[in-house]
PDB file of N, CA and C in Angstrom:
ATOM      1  N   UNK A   1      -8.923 -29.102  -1.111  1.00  0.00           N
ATOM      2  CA  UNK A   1      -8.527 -28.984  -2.520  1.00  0.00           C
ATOM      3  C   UNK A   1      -7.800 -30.251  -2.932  1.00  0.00           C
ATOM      4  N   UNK A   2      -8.294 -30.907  -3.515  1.00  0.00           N
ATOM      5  CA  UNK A   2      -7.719 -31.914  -4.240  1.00  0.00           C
ATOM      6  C   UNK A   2      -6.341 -31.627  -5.165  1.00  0.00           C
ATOM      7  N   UNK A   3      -5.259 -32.995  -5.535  1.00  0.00           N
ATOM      8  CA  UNK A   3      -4.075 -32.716  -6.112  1.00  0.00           C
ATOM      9  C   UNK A   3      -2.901 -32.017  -5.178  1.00  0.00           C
ATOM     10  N   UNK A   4      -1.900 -31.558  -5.766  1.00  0.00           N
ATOM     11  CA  UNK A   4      -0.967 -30.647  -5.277  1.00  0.00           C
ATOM     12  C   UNK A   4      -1.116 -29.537  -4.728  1.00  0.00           C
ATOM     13  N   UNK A   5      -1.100 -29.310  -3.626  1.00  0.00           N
ATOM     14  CA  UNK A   5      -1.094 -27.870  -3.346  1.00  0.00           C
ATOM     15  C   UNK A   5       0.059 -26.601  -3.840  1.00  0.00           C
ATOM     16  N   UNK A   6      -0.621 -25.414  -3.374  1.00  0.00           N
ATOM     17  CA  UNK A   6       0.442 -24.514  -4.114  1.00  0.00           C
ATOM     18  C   UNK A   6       1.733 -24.290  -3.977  1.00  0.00           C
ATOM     19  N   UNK A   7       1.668 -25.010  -2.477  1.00  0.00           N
ATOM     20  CA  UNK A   7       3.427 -24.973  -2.089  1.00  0.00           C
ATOM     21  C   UNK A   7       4.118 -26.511  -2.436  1.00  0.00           C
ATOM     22  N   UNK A   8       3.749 -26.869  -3.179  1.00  0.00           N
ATOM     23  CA  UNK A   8       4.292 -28.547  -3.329  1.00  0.00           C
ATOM     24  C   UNK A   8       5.710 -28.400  -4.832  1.00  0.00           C
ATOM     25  N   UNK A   9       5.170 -27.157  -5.452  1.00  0.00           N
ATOM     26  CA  UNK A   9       6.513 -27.224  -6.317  1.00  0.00           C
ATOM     27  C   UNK A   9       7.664 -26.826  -5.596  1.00  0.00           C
ATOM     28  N   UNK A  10       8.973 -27.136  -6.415  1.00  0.00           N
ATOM     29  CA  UNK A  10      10.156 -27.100  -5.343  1.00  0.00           C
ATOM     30  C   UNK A  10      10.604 -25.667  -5.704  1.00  0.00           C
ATOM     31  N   UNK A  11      11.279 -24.776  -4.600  1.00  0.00           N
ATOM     32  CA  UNK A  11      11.366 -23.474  -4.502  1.00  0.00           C
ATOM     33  C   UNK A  11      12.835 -23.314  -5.676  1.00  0.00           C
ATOM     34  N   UNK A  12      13.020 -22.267  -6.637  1.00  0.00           N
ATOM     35  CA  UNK A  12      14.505 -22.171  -7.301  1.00  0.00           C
ATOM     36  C   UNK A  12      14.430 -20.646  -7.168  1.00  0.00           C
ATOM     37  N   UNK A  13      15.717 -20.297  -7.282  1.00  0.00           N
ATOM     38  CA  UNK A  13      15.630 -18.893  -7.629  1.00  0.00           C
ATOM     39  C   UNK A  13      15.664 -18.656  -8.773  1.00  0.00           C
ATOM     40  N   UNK A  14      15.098 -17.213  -8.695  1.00  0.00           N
ATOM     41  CA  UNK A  14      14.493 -16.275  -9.488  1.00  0.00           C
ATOM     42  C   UNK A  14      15.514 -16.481 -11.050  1.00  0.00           C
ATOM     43  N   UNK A  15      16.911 -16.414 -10.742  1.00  0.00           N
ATOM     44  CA  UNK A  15      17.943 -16.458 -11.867  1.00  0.00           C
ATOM     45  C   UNK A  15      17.773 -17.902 -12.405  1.00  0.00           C
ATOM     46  N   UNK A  16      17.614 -19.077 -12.034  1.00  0.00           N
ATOM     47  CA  UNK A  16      17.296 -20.497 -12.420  1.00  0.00           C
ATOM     48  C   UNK A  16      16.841 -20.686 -12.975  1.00  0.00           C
ATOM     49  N   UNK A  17      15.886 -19.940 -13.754  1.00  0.00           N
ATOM     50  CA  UNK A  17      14.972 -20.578 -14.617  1.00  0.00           C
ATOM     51  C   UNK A  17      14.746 -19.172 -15.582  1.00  0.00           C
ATOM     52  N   UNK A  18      14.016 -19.306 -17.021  1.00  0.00           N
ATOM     53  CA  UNK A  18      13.978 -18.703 -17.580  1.00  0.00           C
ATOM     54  C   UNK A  18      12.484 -17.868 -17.465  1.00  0.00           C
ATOM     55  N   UNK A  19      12.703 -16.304 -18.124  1.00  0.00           N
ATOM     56  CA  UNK A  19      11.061 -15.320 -17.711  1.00  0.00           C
ATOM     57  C   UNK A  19      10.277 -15.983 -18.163  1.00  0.00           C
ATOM     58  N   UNK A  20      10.178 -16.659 -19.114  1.00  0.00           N
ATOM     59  CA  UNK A  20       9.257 -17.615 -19.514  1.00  0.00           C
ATOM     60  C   UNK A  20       8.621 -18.794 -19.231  1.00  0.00           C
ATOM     61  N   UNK A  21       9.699 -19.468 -18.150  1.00  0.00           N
ATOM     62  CA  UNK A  21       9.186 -20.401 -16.993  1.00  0.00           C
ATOM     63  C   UNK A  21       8.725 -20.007 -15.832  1.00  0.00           C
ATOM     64  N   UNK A  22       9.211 -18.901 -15.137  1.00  0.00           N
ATOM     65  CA  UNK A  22       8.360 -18.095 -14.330  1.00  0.00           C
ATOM     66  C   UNK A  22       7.099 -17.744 -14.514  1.00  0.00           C
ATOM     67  N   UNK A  23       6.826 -16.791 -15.494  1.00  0.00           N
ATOM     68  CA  UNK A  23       5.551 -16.648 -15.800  1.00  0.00           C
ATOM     69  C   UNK A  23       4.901 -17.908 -15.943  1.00  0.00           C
ATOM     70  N   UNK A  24       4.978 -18.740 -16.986  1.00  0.00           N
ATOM     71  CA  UNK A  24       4.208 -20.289 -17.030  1.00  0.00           C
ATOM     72  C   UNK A  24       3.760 -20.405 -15.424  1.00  0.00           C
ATOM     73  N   UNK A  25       4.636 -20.579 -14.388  1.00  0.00           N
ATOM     74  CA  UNK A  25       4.565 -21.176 -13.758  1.00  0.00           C
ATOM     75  C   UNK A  25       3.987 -19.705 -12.806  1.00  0.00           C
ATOM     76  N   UNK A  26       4.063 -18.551 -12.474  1.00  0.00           N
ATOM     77  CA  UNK A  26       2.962 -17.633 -11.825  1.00  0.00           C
ATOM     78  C   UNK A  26       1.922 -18.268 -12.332  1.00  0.00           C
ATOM     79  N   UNK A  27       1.091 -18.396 -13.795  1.00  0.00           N
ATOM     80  CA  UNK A  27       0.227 -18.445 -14.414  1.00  0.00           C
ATOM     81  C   UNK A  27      -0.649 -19.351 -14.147  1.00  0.00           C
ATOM     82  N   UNK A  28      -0.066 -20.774 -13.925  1.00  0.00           N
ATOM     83  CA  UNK A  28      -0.657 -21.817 -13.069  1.00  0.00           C
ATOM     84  C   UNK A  28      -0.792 -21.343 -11.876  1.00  0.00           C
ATOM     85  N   UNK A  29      -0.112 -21.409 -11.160  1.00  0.00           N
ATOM     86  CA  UNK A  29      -0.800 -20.623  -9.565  1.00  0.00           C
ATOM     87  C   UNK A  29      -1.872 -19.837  -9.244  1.00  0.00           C
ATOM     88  N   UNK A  30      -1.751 -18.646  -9.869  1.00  0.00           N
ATOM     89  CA  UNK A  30      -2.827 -17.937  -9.977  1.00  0.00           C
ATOM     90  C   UNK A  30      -4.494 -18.567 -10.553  1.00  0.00           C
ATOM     91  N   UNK A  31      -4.230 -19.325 -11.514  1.00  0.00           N
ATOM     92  CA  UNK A  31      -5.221 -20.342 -12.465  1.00  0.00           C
ATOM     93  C   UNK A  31      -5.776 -21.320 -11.037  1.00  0.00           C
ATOM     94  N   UNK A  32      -4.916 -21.768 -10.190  1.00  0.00           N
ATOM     95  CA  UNK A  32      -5.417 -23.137  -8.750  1.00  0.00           C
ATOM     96  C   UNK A  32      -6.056 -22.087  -8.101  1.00  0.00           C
ATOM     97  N   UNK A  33      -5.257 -20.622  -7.728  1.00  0.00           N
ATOM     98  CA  UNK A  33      -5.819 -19.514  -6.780  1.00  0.00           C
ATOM     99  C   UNK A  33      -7.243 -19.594  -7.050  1.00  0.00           C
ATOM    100  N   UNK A  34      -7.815 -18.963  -8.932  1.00  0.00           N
ATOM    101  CA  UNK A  34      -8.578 -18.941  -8.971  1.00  0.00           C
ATOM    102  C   UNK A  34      -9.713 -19.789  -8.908  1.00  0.00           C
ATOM    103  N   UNK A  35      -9.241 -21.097  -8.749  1.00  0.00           N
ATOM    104  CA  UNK A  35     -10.518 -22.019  -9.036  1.00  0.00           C
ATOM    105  C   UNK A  35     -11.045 -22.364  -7.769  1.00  0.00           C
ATOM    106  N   UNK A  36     -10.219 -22.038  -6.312  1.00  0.00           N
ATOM    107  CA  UNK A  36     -10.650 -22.069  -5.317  1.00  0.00           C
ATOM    108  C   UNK A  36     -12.134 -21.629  -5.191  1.00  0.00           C
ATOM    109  N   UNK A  37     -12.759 -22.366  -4.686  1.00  0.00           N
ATOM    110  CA  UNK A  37     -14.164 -21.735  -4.179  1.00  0.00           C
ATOM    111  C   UNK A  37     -14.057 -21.258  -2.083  1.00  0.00           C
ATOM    112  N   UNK A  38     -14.721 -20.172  -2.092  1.00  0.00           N
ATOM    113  CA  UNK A  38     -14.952 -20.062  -0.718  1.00  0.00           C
ATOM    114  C   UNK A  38     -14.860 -20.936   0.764  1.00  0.00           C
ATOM    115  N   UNK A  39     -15.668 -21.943   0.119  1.00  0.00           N
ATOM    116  CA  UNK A  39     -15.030 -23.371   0.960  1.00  0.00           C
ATOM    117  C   UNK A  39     -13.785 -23.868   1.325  1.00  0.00           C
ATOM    118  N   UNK A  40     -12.759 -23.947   0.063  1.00  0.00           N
ATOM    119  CA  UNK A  40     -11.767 -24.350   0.325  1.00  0.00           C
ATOM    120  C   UNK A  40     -10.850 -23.443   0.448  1.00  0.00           C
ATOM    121  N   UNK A  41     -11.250 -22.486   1.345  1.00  0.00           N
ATOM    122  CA  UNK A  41      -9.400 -21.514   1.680  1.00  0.00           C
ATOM    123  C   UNK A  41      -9.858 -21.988   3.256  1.00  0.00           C
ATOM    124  N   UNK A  42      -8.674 -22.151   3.822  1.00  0.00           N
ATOM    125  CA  UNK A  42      -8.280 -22.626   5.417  1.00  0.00           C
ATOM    126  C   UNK A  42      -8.634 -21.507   6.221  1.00  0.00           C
ATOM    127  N   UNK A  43      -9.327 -20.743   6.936  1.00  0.00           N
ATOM    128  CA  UNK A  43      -9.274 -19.971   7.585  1.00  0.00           C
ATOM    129  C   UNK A  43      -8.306 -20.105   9.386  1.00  0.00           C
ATOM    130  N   UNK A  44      -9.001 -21.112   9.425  1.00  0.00           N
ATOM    131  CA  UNK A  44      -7.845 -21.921  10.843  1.00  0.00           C
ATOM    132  C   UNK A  44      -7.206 -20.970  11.716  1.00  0.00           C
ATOM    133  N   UNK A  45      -6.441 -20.681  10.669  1.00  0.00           N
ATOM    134  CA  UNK A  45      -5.325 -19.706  11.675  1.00  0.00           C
ATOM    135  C   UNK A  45      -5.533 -18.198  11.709  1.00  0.00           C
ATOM    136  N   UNK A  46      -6.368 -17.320  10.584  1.00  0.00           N
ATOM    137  CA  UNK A  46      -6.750 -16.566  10.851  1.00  0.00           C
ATOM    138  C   UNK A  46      -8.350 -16.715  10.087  1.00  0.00           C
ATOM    139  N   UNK A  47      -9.148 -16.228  10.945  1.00  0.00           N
ATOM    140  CA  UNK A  47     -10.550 -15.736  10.754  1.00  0.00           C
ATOM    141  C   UNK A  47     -11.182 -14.596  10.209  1.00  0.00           C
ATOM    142  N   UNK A  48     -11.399 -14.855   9.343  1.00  0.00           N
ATOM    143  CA  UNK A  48     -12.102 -14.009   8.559  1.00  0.00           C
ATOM    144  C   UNK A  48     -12.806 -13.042   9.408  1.00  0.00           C
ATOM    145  N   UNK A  49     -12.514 -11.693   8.930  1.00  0.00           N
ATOM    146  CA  UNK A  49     -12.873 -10.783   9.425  1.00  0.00           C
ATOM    147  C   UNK A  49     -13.872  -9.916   8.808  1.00  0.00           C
ATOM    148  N   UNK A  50     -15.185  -9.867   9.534  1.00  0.00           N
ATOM    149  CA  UNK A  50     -16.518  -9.749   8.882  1.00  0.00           C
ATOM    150  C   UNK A  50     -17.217  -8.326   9.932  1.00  0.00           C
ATOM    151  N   UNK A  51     -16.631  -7.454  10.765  1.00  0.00           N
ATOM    152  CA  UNK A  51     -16.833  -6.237  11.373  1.00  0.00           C
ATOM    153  C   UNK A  51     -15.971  -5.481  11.309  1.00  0.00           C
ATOM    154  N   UNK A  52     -16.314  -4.515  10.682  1.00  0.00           N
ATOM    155  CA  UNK A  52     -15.524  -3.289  10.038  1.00  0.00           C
ATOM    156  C   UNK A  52     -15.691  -2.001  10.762  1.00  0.00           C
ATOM    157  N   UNK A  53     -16.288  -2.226  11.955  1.00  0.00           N
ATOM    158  CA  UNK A  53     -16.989  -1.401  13.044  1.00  0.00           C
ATOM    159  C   UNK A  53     -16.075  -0.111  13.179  1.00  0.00           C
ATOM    160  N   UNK A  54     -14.680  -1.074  14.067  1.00  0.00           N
ATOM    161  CA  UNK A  54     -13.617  -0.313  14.550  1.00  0.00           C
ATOM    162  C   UNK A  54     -12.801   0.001  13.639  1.00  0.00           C
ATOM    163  N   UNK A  55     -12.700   0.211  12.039  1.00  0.00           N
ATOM    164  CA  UNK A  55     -11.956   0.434  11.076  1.00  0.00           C
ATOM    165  C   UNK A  55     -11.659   1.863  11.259  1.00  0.00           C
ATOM    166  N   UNK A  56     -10.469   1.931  10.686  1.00  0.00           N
ATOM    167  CA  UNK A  56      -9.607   3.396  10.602  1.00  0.00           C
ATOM    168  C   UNK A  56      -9.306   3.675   8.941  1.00  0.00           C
ATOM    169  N   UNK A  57      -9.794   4.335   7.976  1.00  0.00           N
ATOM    170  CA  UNK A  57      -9.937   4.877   7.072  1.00  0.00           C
ATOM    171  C   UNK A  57      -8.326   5.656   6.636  1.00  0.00           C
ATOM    172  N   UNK A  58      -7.282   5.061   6.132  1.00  0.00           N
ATOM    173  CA  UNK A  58      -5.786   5.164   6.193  1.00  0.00           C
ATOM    174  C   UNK A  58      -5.054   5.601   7.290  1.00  0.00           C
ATOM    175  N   UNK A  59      -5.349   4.233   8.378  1.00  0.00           N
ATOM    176  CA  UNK A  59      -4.360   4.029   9.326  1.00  0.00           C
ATOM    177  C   UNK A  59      -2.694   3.929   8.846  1.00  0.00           C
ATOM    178  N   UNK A  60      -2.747   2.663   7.650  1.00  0.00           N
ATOM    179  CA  UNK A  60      -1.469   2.517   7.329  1.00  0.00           C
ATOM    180  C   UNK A  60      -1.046   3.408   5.974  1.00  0.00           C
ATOM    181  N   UNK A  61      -1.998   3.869   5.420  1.00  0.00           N
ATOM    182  CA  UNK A  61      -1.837   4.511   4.312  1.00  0.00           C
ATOM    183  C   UNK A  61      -0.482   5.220   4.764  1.00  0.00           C
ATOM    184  N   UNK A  62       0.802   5.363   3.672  1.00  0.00           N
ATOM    185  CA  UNK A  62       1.617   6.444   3.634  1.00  0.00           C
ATOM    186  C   UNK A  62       1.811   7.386   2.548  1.00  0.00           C
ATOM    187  N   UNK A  63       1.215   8.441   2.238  1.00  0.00           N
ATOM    188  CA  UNK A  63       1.850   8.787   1.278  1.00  0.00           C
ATOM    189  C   UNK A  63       3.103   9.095   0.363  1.00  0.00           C
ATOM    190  N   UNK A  64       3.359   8.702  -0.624  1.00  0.00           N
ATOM    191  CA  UNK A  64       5.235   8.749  -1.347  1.00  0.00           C
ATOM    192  C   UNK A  64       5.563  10.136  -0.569  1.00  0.00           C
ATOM    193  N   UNK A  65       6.598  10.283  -0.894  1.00  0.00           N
ATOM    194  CA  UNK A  65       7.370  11.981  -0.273  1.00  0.00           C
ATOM    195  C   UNK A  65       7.777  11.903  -1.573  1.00  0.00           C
ATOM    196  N   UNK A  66       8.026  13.239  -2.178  1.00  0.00           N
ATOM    197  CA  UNK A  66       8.748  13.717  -3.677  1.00  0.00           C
ATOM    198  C   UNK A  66       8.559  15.450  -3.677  1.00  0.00           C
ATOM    199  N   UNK A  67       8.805  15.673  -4.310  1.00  0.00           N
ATOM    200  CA  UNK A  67       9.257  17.215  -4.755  1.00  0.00           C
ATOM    201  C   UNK A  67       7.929  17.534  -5.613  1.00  0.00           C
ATOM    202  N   UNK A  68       7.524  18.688  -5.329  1.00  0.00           N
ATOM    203  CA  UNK A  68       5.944  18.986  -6.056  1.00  0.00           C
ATOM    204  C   UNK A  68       6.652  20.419  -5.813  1.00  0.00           C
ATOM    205  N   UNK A  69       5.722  20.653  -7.662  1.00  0.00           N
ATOM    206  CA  UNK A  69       5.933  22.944  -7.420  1.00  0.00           C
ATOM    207  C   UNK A  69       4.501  23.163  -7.189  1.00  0.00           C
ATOM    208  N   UNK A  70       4.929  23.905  -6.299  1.00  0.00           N
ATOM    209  CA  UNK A  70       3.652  24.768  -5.932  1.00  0.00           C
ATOM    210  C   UNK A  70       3.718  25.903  -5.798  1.00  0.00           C
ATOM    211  N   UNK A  71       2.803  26.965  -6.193  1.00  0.00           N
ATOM    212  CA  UNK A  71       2.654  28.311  -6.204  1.00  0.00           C
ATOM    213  C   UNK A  71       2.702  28.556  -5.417  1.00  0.00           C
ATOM    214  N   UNK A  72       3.491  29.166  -4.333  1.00  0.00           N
ATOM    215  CA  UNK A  72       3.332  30.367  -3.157  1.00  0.00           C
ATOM    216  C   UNK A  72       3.430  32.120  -3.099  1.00  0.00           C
ATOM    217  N   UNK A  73       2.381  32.876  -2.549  1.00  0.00           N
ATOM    218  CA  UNK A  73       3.068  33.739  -2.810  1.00  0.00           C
ATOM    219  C   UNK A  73       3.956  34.221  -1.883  1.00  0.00           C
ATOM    220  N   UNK A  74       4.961  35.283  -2.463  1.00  0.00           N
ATOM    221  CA  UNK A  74       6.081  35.599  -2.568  1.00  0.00           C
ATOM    222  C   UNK A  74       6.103  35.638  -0.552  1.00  0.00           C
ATOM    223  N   UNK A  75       4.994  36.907   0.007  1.00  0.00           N
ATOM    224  CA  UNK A  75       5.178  37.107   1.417  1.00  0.00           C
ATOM    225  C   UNK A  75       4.596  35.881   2.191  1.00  0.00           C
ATOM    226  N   UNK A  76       4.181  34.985   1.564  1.00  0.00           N
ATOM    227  CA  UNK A  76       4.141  33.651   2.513  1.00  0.00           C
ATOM    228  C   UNK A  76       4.794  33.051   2.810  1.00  0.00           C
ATOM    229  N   UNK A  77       5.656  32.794   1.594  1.00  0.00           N
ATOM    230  CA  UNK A  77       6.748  32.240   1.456  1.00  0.00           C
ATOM    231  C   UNK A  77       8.337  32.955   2.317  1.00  0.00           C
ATOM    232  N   UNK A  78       8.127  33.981   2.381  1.00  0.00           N
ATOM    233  CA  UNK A  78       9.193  35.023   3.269  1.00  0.00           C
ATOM    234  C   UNK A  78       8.813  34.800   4.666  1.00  0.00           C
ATOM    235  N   UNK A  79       7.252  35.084   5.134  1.00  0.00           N
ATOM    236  CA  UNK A  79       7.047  34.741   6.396  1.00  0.00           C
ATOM    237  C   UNK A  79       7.813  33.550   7.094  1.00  0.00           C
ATOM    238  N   UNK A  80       7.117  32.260   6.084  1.00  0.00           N
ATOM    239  CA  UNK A  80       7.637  30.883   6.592  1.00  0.00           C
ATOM    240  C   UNK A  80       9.250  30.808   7.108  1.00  0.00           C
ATOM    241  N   UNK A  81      10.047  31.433   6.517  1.00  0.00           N
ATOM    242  CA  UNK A  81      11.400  31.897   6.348  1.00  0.00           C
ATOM    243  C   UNK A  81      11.830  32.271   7.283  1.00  0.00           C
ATOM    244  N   UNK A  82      11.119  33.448   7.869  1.00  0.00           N
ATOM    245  CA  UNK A  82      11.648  34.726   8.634  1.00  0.00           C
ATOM    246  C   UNK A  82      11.513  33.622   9.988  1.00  0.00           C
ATOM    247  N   UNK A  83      10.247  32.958  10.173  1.00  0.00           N
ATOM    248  CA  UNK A  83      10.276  32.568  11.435  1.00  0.00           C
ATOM    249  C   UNK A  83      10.706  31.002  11.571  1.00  0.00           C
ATOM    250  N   UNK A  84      10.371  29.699  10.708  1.00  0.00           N
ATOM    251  CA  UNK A  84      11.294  29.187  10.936  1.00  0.00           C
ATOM    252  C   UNK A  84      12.331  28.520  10.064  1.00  0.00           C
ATOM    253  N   UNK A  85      13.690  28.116  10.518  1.00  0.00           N
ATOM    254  CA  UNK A  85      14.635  27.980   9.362  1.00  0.00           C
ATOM    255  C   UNK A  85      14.315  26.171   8.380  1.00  0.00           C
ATOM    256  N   UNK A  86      13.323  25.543   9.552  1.00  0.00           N
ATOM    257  CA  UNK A  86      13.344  24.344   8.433  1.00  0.00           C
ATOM    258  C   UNK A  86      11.284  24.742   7.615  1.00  0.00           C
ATOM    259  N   UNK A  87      11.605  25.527   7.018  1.00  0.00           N
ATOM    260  CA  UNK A  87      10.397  26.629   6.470  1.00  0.00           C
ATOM    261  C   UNK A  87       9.486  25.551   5.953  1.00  0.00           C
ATOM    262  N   UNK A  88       9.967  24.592   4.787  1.00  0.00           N
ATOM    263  CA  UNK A  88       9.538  23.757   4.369  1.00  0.00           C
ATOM    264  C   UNK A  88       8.638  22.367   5.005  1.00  0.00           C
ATOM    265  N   UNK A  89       9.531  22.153   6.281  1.00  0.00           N
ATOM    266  CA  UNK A  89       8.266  21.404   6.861  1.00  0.00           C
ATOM    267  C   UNK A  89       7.328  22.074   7.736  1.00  0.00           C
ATOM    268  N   UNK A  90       7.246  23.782   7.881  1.00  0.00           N
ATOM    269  CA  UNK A  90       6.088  24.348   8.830  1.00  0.00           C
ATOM    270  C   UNK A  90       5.433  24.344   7.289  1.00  0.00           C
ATOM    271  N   UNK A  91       5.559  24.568   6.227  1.00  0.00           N
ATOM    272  CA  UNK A  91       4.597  24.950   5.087  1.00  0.00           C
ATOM    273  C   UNK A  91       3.931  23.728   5.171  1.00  0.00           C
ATOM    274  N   UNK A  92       4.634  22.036   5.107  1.00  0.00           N
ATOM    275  CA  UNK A  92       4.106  21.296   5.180  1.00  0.00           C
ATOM    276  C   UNK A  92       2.894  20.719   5.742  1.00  0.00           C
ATOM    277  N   UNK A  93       3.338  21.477   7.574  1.00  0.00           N
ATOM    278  CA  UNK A  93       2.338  21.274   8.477  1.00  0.00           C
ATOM    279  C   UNK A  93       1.065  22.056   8.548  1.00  0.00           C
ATOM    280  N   UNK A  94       1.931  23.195   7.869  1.00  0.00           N
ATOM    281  CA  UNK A  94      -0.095  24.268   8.207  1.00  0.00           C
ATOM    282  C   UNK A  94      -0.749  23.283   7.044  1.00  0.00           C
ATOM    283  N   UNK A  95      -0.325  22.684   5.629  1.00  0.00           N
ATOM    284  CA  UNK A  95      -1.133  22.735   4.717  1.00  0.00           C
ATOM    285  C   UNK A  95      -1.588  21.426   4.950  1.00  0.00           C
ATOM    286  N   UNK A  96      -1.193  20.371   6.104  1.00  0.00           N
ATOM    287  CA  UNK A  96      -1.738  19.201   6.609  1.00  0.00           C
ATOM    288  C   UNK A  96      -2.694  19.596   7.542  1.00  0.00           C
ATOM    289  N   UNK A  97      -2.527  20.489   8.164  1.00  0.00           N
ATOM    290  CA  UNK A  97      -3.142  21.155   9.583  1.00  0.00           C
ATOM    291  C   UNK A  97      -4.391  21.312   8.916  1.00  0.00           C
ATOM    292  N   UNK A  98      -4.601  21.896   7.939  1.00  0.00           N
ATOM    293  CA  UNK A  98      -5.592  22.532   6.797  1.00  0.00           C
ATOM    294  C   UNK A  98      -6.528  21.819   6.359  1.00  0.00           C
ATOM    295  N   UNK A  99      -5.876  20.600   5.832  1.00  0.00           N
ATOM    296  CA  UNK A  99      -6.317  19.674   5.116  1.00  0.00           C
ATOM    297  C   UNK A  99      -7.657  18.483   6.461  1.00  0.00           C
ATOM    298  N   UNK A 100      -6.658  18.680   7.807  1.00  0.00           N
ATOM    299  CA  UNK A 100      -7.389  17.844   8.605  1.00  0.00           C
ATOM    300  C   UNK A 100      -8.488  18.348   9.199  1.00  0.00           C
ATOM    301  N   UNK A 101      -8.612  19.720   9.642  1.00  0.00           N
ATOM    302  CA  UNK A 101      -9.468  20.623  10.003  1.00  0.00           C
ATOM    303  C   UNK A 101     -10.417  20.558   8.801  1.00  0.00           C
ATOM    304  N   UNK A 102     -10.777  20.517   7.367  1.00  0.00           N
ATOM    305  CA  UNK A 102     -11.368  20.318   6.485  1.00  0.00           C
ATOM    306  C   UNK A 102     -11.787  19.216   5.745  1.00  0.00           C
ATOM    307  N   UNK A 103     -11.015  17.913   6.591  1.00  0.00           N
ATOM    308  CA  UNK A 103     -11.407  16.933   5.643  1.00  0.00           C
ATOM    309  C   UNK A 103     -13.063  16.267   6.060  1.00  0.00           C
ATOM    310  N   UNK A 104     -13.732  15.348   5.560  1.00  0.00           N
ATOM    311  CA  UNK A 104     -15.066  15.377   5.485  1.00  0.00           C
ATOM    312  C   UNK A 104     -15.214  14.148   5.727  1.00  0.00           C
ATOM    313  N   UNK A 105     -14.264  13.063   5.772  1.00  0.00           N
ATOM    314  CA  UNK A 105     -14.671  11.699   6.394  1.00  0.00           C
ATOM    315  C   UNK A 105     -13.555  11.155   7.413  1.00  0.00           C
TER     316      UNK A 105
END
């Protein structure tokens, strides 16, 4: 790539400069990002990875944790209870347990 590369401007923090020079200046970056052609990204140090053989389909995926209502009824919800006291993560697990026994890919 001809000219400056992307790391050649000098680093400031974030408070240094105004949102409006930031952006300007994302805006150019992204603008050099894009004009790259295939040729010119360095692979060198890592190699492009072109076998998807051994892929794992949300290895790293995590899903958020948060508070969801859900309908239970009343004696399911008592069962979970009666037998164990952290109720909420066995509800959790049968309905993961559920989900894996049924999922399709």
């Amino acid at each position: 790539m001809s000219g400056s590369s992307l790391h050649d401007e000098q680093l400031v923090r974030s408070d240094e400069i105004t949102s409006k020079e930031r952006e300007r200046r994302i805006a150019e970056s992204l603008a050099r990002l894009d004009a790259l052609g295939d040729d010119d990204i360095d692979l060198s140090d890592m190699p492009e990875v072109t076998d998807f053989s051994g892929a794992v389909r949300g290895r790293f995926y995590r899903p958020p944790e948060g508070q969801v209502m859900l309908p239970i009824d009343h004696d399911v919800l008592a069962w979970f209870r009666a037998v164990d006291e952290n109720y909420l993560t066995a509800i959790n697990a049968a309905l993961r347990e559920h989900m894996e026994r049924h999922r399709t890919s």
